[in-house]
PDB file of N, CA and C in Angstrom:
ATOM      1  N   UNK A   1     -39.631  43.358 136.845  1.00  0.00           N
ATOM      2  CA  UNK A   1     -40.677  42.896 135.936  1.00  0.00           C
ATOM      3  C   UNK A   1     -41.207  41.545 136.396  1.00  0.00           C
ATOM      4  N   UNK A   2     -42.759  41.318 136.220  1.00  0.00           N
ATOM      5  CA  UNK A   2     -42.865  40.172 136.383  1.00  0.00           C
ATOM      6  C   UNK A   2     -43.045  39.477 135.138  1.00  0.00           C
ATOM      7  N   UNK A   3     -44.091  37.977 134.775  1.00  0.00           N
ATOM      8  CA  UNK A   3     -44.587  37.349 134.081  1.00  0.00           C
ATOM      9  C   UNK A   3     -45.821  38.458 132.984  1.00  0.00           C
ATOM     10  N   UNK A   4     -46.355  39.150 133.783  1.00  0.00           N
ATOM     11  CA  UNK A   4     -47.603  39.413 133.599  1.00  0.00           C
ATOM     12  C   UNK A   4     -47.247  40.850 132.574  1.00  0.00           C
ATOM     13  N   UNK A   5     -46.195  41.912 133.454  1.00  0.00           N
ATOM     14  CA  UNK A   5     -45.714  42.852 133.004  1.00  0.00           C
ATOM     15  C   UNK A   5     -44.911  42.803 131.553  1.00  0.00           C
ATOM     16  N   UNK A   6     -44.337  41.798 131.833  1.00  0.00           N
ATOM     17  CA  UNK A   6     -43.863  41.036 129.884  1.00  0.00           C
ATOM     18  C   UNK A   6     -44.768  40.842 129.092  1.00  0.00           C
ATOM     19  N   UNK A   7     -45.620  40.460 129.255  1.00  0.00           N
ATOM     20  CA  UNK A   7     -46.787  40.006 128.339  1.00  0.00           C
ATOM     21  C   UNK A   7     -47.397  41.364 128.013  1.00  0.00           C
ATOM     22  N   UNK A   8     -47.290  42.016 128.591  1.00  0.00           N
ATOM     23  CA  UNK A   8     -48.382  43.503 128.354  1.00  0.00           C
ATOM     24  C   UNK A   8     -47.342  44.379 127.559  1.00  0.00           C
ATOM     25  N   UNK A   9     -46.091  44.073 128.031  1.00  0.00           N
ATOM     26  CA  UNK A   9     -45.152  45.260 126.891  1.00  0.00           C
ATOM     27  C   UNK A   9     -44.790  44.506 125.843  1.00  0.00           C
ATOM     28  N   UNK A  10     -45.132  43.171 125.538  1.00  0.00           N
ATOM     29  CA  UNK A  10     -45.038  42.588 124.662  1.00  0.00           C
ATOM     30  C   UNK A  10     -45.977  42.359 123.369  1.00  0.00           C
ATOM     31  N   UNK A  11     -47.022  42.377 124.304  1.00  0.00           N
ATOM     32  CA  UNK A  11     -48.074  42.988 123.365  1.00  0.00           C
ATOM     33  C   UNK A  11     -48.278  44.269 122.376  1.00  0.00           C
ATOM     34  N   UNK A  12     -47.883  45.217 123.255  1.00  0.00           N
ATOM     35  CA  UNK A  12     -47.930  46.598 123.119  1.00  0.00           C
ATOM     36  C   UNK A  12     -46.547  47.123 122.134  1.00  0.00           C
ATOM     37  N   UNK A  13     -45.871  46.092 121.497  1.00  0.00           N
ATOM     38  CA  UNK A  13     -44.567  46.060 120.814  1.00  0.00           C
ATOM     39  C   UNK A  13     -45.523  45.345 119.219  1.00  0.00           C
ATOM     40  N   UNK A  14     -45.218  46.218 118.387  1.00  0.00           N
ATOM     41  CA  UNK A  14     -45.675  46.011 116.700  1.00  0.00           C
ATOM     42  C   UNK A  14     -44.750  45.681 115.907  1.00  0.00           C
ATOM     43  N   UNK A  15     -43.497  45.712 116.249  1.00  0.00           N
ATOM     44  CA  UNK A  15     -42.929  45.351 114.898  1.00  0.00           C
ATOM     45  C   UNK A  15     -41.621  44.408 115.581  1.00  0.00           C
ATOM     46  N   UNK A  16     -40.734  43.848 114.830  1.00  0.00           N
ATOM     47  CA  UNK A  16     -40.205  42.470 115.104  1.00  0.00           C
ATOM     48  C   UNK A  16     -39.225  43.210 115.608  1.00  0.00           C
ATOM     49  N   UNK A  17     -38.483  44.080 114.720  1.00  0.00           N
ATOM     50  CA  UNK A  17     -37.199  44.929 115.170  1.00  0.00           C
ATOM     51  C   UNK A  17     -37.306  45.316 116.716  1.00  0.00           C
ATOM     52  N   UNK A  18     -38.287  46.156 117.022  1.00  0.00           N
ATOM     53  CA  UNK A  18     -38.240  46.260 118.139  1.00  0.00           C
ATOM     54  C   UNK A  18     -38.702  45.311 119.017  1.00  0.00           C
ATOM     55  N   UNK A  19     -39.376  44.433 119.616  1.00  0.00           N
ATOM     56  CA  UNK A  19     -38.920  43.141 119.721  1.00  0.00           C
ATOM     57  C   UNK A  19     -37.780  42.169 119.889  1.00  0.00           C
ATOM     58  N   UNK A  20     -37.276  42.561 119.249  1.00  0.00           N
ATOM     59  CA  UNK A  20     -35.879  42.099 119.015  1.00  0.00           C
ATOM     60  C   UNK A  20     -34.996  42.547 119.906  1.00  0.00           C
ATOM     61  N   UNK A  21     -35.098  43.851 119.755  1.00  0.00           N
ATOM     62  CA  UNK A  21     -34.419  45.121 120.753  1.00  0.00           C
ATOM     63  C   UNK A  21     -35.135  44.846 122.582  1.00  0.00           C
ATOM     64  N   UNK A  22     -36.796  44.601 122.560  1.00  0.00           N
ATOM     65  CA  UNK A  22     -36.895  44.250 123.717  1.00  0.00           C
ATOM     66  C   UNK A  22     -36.345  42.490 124.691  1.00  0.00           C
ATOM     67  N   UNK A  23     -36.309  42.098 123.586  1.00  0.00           N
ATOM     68  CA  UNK A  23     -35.512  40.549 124.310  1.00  0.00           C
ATOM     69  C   UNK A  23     -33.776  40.708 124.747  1.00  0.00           C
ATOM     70  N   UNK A  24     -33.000  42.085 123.988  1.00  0.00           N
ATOM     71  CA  UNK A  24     -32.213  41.429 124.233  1.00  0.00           C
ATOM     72  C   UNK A  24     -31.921  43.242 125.370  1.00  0.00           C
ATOM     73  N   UNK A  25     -32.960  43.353 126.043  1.00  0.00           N
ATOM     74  CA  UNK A  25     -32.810  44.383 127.434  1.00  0.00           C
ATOM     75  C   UNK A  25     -32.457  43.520 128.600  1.00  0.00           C
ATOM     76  N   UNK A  26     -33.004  42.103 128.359  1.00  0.00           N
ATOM     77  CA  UNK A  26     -32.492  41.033 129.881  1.00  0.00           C
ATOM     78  C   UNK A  26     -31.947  40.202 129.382  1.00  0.00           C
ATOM     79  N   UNK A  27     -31.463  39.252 130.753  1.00  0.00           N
ATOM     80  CA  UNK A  27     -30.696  38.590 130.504  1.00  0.00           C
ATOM     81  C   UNK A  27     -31.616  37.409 129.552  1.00  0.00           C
ATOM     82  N   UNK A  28     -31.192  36.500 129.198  1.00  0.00           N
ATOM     83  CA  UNK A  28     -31.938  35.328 127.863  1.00  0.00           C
ATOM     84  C   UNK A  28     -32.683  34.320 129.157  1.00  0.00           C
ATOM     85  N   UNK A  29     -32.186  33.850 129.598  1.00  0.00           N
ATOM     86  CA  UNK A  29     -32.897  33.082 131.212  1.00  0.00           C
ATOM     87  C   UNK A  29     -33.574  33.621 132.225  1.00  0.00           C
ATOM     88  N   UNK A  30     -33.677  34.874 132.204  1.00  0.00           N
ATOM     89  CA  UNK A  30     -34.468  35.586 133.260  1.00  0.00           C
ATOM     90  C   UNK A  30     -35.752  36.078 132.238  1.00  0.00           C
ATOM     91  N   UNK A  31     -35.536  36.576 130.579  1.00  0.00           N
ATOM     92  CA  UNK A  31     -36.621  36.474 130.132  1.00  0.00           C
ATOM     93  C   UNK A  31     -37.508  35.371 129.924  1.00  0.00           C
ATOM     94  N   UNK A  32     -36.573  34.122 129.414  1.00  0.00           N
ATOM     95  CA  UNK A  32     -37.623  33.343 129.082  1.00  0.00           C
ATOM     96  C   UNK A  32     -38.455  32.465 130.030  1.00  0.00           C
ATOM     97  N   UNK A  33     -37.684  32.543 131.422  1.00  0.00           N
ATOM     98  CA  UNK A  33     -38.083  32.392 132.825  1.00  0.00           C
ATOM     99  C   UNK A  33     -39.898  33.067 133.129  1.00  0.00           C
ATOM    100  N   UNK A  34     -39.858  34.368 132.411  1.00  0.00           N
ATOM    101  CA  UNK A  34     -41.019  35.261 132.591  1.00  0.00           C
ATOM    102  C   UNK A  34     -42.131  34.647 131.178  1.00  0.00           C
ATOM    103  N   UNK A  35     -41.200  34.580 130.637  1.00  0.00           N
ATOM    104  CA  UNK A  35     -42.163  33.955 129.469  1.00  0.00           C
ATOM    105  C   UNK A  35     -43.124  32.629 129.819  1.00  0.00           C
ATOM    106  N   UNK A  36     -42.592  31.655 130.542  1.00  0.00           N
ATOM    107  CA  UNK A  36     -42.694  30.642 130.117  1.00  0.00           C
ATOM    108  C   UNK A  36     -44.078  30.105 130.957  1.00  0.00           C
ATOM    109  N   UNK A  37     -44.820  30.811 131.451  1.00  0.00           N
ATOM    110  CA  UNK A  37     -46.359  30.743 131.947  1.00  0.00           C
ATOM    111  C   UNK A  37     -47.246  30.181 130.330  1.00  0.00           C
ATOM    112  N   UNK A  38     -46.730  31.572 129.951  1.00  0.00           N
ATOM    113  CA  UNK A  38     -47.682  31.804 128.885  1.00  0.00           C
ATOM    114  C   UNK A  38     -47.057  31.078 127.286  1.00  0.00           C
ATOM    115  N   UNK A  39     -45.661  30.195 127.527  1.00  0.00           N
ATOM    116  CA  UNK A  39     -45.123  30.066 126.396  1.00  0.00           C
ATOM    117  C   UNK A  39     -45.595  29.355 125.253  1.00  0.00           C
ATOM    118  N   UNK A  40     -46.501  28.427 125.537  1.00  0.00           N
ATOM    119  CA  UNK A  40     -47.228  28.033 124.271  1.00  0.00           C
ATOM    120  C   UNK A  40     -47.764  29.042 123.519  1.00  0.00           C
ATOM    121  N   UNK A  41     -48.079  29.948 124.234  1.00  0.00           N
ATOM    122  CA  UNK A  41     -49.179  31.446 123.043  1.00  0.00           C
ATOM    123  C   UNK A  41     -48.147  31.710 122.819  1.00  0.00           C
ATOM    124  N   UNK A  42     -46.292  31.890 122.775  1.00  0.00           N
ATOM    125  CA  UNK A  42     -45.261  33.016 122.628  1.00  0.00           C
ATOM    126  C   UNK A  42     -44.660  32.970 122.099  1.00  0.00           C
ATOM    127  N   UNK A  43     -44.652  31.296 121.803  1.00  0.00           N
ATOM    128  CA  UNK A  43     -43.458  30.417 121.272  1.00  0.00           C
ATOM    129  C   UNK A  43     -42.950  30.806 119.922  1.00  0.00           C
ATOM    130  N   UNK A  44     -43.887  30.218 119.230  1.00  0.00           N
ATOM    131  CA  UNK A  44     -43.807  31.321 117.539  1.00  0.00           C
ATOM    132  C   UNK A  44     -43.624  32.203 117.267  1.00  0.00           C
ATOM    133  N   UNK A  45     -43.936  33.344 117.804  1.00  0.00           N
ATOM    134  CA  UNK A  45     -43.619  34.712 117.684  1.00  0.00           C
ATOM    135  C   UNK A  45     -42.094  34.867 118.348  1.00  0.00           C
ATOM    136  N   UNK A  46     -41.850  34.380 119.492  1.00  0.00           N
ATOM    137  CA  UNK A  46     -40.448  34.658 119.721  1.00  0.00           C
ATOM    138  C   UNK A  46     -39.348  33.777 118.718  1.00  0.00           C
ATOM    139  N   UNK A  47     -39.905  33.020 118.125  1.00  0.00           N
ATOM    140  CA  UNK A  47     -39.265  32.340 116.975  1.00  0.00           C
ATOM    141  C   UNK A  47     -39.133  33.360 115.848  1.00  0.00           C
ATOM    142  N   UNK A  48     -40.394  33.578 115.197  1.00  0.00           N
ATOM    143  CA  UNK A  48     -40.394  34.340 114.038  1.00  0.00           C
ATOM    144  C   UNK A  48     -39.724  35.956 114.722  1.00  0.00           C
ATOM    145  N   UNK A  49     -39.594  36.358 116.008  1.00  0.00           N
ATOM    146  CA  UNK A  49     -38.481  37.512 116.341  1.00  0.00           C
ATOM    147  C   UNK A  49     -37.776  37.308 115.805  1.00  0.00           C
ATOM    148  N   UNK A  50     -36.756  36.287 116.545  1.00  0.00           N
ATOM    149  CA  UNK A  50     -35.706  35.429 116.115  1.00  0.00           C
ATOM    150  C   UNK A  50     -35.255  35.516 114.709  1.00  0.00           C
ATOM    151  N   UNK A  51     -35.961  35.133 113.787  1.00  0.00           N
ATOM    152  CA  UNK A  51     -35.407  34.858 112.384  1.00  0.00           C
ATOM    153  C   UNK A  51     -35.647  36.263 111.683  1.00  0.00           C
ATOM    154  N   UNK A  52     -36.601  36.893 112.206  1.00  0.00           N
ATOM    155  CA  UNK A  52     -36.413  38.681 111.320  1.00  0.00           C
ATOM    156  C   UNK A  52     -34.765  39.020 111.937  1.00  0.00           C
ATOM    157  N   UNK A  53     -34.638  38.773 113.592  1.00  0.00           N
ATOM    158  CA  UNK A  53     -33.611  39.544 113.893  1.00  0.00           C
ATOM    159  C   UNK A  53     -32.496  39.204 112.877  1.00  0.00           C
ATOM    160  N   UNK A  54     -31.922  37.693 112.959  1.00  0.00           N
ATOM    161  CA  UNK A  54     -30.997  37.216 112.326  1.00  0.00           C
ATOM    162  C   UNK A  54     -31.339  37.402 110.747  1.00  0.00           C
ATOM    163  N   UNK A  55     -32.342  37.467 109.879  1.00  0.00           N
ATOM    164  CA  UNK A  55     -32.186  37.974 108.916  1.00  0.00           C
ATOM    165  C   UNK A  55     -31.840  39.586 108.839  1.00  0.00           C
ATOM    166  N   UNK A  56     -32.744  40.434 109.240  1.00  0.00           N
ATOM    167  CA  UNK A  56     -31.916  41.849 109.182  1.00  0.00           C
ATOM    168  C   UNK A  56     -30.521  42.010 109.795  1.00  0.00           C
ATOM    169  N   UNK A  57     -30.349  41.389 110.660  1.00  0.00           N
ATOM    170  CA  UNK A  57     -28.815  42.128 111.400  1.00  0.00           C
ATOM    171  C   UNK A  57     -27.580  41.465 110.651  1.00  0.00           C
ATOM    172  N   UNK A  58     -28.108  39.945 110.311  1.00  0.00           N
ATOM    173  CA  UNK A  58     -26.981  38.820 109.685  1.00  0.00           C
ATOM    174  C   UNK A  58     -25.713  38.793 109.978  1.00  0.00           C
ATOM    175  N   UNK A  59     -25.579  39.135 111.369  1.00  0.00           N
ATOM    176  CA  UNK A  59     -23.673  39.344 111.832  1.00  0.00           C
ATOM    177  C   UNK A  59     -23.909  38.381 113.357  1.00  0.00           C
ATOM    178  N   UNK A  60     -22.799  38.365 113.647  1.00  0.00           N
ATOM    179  CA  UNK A  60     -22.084  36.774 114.573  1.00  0.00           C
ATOM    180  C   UNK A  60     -23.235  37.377 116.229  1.00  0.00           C
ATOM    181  N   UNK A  61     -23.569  38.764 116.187  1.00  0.00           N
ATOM    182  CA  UNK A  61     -24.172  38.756 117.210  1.00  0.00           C
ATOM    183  C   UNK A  61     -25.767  38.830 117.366  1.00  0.00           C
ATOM    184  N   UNK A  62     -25.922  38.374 116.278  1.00  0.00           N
ATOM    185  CA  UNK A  62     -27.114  38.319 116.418  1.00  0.00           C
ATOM    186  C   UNK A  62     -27.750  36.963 116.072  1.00  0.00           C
ATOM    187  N   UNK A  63     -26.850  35.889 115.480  1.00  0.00           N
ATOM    188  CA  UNK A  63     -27.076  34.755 115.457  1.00  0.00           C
ATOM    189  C   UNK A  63     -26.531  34.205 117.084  1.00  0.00           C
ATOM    190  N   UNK A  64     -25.716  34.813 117.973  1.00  0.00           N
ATOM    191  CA  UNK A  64     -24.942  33.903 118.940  1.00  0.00           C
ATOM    192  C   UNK A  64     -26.360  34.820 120.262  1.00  0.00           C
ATOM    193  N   UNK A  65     -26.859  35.714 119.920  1.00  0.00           N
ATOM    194  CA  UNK A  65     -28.031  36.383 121.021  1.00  0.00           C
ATOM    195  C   UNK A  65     -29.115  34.914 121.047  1.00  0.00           C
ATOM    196  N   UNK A  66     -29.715  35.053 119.397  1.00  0.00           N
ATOM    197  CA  UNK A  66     -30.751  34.198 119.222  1.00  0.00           C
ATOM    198  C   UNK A  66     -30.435  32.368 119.507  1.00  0.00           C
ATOM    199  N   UNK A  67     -29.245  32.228 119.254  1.00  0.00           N
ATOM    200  CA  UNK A  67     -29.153  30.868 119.838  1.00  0.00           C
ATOM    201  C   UNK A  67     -29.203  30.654 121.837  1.00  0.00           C
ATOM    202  N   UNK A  68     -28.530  31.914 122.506  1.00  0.00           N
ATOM    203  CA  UNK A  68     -28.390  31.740 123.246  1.00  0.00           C
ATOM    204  C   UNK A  68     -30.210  32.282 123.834  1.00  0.00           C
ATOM    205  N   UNK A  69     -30.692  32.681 123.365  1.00  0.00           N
ATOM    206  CA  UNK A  69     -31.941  32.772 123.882  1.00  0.00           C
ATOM    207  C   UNK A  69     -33.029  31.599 123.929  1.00  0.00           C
ATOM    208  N   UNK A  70     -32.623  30.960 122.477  1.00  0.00           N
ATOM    209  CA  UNK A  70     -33.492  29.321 122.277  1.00  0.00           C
ATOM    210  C   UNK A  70     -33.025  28.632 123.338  1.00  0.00           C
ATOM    211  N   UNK A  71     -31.712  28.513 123.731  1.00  0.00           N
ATOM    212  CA  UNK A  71     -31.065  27.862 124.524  1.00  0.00           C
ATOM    213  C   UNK A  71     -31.794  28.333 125.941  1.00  0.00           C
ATOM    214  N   UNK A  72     -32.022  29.189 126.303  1.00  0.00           N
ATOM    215  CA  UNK A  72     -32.640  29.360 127.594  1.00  0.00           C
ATOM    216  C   UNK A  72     -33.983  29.217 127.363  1.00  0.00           C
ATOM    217  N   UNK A  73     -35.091  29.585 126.458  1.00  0.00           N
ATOM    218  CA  UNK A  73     -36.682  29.387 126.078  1.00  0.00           C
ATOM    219  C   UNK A  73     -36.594  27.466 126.257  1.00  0.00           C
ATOM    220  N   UNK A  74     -35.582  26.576 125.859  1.00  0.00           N
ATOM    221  CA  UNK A  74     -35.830  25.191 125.280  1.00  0.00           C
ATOM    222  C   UNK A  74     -35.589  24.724 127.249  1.00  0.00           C
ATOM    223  N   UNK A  75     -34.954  25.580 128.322  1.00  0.00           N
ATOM    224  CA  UNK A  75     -34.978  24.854 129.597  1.00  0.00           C
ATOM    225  C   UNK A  75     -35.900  25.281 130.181  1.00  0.00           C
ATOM    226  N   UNK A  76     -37.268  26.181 129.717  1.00  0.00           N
ATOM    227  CA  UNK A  76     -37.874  26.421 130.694  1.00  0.00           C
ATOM    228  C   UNK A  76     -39.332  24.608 130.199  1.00  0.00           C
ATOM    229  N   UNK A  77     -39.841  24.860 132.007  1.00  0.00           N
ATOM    230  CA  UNK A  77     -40.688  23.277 131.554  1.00  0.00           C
ATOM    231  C   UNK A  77     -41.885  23.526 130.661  1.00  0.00           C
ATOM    232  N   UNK A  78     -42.562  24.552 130.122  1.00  0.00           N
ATOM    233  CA  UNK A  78     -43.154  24.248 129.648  1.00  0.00           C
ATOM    234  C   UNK A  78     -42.855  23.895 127.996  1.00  0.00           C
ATOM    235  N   UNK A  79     -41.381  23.877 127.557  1.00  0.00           N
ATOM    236  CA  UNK A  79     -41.227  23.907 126.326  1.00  0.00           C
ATOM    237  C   UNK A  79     -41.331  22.894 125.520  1.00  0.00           C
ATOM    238  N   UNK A  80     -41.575  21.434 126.364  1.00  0.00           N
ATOM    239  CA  UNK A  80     -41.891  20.196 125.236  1.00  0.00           C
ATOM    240  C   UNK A  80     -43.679  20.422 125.209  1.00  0.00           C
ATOM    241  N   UNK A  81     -44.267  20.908 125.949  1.00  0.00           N
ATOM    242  CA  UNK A  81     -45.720  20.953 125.651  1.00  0.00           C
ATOM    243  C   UNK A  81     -46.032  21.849 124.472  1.00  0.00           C
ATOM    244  N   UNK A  82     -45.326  23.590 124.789  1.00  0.00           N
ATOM    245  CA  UNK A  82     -45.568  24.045 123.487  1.00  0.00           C
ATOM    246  C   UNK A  82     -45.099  23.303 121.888  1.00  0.00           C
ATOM    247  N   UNK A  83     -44.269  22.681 122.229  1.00  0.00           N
ATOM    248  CA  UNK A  83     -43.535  22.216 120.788  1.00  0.00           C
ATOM    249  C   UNK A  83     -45.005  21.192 120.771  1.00  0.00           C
ATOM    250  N   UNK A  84     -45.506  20.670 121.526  1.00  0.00           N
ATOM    251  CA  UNK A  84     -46.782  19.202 121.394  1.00  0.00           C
ATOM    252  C   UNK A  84     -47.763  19.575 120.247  1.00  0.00           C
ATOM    253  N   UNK A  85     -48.140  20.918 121.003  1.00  0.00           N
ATOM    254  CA  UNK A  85     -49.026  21.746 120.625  1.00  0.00           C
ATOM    255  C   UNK A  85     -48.955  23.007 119.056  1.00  0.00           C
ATOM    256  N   UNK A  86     -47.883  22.946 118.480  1.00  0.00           N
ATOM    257  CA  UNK A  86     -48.401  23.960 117.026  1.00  0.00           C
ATOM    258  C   UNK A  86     -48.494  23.248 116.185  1.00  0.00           C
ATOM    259  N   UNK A  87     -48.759  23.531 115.155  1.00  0.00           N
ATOM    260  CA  UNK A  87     -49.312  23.383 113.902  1.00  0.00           C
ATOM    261  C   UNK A  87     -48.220  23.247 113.151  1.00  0.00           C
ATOM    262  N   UNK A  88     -48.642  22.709 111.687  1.00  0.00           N
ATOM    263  CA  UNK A  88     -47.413  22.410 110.702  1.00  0.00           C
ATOM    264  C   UNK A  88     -47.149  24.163 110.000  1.00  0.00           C
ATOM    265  N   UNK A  89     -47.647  24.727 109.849  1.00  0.00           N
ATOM    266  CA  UNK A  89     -47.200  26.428 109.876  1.00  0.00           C
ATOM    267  C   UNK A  89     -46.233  26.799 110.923  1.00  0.00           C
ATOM    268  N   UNK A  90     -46.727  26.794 111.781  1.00  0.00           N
ATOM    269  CA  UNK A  90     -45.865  27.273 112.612  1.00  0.00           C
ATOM    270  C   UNK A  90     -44.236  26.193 112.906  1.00  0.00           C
ATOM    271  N   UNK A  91     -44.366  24.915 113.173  1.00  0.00           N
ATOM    272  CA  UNK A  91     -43.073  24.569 112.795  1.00  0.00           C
ATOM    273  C   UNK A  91     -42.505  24.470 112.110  1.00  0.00           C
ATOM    274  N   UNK A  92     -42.930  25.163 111.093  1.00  0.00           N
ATOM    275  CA  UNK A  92     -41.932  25.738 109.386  1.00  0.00           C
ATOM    276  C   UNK A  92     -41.323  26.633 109.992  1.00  0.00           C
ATOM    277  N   UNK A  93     -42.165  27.544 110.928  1.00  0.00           N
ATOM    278  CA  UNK A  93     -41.641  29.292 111.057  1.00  0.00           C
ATOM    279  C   UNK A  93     -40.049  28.868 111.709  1.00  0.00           C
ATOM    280  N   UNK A  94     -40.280  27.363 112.554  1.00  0.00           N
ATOM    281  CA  UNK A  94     -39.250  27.191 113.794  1.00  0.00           C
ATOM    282  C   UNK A  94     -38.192  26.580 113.262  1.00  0.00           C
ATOM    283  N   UNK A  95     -38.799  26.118 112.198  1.00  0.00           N
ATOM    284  CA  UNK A  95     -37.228  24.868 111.075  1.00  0.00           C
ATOM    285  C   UNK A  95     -36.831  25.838 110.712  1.00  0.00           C
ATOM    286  N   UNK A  96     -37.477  26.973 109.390  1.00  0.00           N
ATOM    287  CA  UNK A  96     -36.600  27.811 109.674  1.00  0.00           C
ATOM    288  C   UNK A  96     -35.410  28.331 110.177  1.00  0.00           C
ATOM    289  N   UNK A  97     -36.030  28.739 110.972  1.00  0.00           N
ATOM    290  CA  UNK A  97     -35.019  30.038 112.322  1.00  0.00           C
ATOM    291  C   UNK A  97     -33.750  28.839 112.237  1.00  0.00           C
ATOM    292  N   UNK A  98     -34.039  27.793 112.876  1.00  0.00           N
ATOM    293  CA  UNK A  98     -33.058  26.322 113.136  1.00  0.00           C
ATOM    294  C   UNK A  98     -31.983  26.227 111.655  1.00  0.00           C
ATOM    295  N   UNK A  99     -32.932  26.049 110.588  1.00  0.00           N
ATOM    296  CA  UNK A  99     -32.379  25.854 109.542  1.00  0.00           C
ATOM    297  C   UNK A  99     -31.577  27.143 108.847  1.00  0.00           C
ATOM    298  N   UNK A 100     -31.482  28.660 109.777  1.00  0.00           N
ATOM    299  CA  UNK A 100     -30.602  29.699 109.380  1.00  0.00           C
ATOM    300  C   UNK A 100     -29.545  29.576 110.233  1.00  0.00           C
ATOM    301  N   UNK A 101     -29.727  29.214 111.338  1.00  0.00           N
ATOM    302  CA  UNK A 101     -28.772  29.134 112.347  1.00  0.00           C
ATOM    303  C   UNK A 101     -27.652  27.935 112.426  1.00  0.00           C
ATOM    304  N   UNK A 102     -28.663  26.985 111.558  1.00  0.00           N
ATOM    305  CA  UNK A 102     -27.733  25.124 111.904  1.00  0.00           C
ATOM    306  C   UNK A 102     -26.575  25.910 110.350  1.00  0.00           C
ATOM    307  N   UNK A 103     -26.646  27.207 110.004  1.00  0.00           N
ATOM    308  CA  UNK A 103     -25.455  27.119 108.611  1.00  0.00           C
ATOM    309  C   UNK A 103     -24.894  28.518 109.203  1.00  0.00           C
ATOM    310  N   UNK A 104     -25.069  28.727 111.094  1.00  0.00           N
ATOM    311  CA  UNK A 104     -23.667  29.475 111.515  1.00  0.00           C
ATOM    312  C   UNK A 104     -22.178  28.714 111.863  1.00  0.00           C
ATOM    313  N   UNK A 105     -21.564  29.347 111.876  1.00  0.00           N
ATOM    314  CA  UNK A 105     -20.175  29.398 112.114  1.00  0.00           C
ATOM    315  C   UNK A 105     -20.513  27.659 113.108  1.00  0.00           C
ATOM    316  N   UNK A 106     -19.361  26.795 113.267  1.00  0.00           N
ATOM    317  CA  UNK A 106     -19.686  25.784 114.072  1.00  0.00           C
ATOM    318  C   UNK A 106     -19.410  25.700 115.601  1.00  0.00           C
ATOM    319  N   UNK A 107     -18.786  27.366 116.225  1.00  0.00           N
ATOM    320  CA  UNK A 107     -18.675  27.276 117.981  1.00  0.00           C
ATOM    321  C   UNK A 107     -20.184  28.002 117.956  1.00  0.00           C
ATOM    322  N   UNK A 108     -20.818  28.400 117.062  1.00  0.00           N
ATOM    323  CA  UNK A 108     -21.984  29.477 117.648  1.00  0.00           C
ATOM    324  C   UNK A 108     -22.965  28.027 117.716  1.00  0.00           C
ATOM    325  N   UNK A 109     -22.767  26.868 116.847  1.00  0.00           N
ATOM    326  CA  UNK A 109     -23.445  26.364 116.595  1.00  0.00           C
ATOM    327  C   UNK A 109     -23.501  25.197 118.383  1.00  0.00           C
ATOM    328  N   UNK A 110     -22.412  25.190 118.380  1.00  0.00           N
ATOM    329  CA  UNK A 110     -22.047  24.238 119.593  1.00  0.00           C
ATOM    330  C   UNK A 110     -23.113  24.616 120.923  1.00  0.00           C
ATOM    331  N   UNK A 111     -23.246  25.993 120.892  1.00  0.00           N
ATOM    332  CA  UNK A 111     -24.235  26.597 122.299  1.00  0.00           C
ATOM    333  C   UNK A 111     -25.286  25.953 122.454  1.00  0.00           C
ATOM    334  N   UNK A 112     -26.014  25.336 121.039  1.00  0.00           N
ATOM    335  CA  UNK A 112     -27.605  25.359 120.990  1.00  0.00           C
ATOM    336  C   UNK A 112     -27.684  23.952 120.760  1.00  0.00           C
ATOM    337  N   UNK A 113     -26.911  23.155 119.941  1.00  0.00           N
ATOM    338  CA  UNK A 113     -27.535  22.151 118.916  1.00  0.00           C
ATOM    339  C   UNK A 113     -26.680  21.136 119.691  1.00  0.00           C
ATOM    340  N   UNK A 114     -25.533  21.182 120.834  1.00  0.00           N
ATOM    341  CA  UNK A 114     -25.118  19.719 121.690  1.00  0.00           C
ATOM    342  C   UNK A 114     -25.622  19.813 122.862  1.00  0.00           C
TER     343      UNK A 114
END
């Protein structure tokens, strides 16, 4: 897959669940590696993935997927520009996700937040 090929099956994906199901087909650093051209347009939406996943699934693996995926989306370089760039909507969507996750267990918490 490249950059370009993500974006088109990503598009072509309607609902969060599945979504969800397509992020966690690669590894968390090799996706967000592909992402991260386009990550300011992605950012939110792979956030708001994020927090449907961990709200529907609500078990240790699906909070320790989604941390370990922020954790790889937050090293690629374009990720302090997208954060520059949204809106006060959209960093609700991202406190959120943060604010379901900062009340997991405290080793799941250790991956993301030191």
């Amino acid at each position: 897959k490249n950059s370009f090929e993500l974006e088109r099956d990503w598009r072509s994906i309607k609902t969060y669940k599945n979504k969800a199901k397509y992020l966690q087909l690669g590894e968390p650093q090799m996706l967000a590696a592909y992402f991260a051209p386009q990550l300011p347009k992605f950012l939110v939406e792979i956030c708001t993935t994020l927090l449907h996943h961990v709200k529907r699934e609500s078990g240790r693996e699906a909070i320790s997927f989604s941390i370990d995926f922020l954790s790889a989306v937050a090293r690629v370089p374009r990720f302090n520009t997208a954060l520059f760039f949204l809106l006060e909507a959209e960093k609700n969507v991202i406190k959120e996700l943060f604010d379901l996750l900062d009340s997991a267990p405290a080793n799941l918490q250790a991956a993301f937040f030191n």
